[in-house]
PDB file of N, CA and C in Angstrom:
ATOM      1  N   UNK A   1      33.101 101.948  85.607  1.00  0.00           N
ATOM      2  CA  UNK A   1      34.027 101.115  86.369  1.00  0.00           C
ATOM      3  C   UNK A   1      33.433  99.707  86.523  1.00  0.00           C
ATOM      4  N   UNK A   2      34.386  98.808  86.740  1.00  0.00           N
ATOM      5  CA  UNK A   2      33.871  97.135  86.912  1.00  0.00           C
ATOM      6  C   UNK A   2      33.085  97.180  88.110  1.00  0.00           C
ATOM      7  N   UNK A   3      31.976  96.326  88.113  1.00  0.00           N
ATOM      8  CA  UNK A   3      31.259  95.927  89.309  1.00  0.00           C
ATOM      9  C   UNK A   3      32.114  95.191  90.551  1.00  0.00           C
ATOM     10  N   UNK A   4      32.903  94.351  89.636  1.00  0.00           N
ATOM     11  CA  UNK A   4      33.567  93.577  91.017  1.00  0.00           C
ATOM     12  C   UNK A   4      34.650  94.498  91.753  1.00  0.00           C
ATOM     13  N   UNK A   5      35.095  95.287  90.959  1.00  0.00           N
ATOM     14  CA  UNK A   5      36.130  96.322  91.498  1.00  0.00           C
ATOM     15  C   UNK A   5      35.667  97.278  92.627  1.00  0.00           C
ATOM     16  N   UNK A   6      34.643  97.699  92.078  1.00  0.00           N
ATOM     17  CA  UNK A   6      33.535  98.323  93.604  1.00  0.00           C
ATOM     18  C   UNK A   6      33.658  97.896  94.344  1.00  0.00           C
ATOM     19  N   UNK A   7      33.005  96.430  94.377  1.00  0.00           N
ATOM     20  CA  UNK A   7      32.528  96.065  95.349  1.00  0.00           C
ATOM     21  C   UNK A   7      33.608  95.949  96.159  1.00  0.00           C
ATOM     22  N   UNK A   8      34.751  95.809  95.917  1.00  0.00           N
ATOM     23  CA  UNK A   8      36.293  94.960  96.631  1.00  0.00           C
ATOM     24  C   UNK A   8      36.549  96.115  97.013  1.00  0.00           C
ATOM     25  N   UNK A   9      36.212  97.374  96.365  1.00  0.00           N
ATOM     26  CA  UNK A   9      36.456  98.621  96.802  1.00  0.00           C
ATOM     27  C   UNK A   9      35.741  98.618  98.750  1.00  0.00           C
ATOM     28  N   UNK A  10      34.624  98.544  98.014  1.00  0.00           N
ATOM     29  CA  UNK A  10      34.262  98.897  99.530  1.00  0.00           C
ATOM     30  C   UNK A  10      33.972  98.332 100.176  1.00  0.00           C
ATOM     31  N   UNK A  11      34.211  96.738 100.077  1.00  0.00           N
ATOM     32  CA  UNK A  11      34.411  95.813 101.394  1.00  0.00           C
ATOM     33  C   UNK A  11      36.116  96.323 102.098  1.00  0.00           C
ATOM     34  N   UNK A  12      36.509  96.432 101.118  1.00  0.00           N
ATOM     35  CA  UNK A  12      38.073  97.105 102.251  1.00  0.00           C
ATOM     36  C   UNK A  12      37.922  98.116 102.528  1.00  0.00           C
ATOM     37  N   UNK A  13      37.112  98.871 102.142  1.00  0.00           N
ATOM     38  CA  UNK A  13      36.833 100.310 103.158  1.00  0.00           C
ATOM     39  C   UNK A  13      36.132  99.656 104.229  1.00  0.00           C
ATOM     40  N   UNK A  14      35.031  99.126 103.890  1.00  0.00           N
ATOM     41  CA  UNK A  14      34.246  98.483 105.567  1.00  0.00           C
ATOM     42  C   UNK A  14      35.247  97.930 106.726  1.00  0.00           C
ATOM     43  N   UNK A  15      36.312  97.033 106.084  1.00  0.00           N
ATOM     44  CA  UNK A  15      37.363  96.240 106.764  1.00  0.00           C
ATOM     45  C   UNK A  15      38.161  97.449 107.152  1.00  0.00           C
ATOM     46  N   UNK A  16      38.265  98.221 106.726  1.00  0.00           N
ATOM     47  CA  UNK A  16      39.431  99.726 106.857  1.00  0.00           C
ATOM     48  C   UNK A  16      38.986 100.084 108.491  1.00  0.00           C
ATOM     49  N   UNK A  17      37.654 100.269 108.228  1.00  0.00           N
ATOM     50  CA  UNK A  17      37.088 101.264 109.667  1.00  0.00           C
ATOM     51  C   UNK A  17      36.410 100.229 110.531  1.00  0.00           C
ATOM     52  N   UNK A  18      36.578  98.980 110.599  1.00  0.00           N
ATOM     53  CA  UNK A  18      36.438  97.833 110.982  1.00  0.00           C
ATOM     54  C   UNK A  18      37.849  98.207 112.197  1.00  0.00           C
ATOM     55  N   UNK A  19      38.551  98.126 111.690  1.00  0.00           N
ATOM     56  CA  UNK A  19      39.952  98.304 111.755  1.00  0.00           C
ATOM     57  C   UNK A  19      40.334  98.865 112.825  1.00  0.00           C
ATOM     58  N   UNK A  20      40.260 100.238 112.426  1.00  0.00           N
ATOM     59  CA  UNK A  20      40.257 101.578 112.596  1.00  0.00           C
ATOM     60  C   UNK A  20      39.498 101.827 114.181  1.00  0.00           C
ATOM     61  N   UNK A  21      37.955 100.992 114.130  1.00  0.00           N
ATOM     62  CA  UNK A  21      37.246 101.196 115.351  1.00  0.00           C
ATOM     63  C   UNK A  21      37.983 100.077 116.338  1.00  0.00           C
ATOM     64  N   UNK A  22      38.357  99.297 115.969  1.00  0.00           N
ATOM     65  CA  UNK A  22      39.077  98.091 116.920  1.00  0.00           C
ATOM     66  C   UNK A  22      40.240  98.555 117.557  1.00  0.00           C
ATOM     67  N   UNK A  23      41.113  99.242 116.477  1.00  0.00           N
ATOM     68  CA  UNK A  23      42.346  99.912 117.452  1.00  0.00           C
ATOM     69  C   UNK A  23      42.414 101.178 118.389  1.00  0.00           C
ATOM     70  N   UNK A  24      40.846 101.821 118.160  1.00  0.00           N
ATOM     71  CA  UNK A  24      40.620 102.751 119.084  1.00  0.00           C
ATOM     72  C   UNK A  24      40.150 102.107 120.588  1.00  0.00           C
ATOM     73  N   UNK A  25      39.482 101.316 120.621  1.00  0.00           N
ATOM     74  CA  UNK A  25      38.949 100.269 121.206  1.00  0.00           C
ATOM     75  C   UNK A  25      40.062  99.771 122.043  1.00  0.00           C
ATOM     76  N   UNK A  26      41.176  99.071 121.397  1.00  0.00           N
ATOM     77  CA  UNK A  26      42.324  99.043 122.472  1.00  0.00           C
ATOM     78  C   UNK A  26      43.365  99.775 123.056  1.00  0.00           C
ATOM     79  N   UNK A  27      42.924 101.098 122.637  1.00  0.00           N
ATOM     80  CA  UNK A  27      43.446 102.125 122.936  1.00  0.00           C
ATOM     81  C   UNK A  27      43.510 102.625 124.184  1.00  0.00           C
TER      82      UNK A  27
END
């Protein structure tokens, strides 16, 4: 698989549960 594709992969997973912990947070 492409390197840059990874990586974009899993900066939007980081941003995903970034996310994810923030809306529990205002929960």
């Amino acid at each position: 698989m492409n390197t840059v594709v990874v990586e974009n992969l899993r900066t939007a997973k980081s941003e995903a549960v970034l996310a994810i912990a923030r809306n529990r947070d205002l929960a």
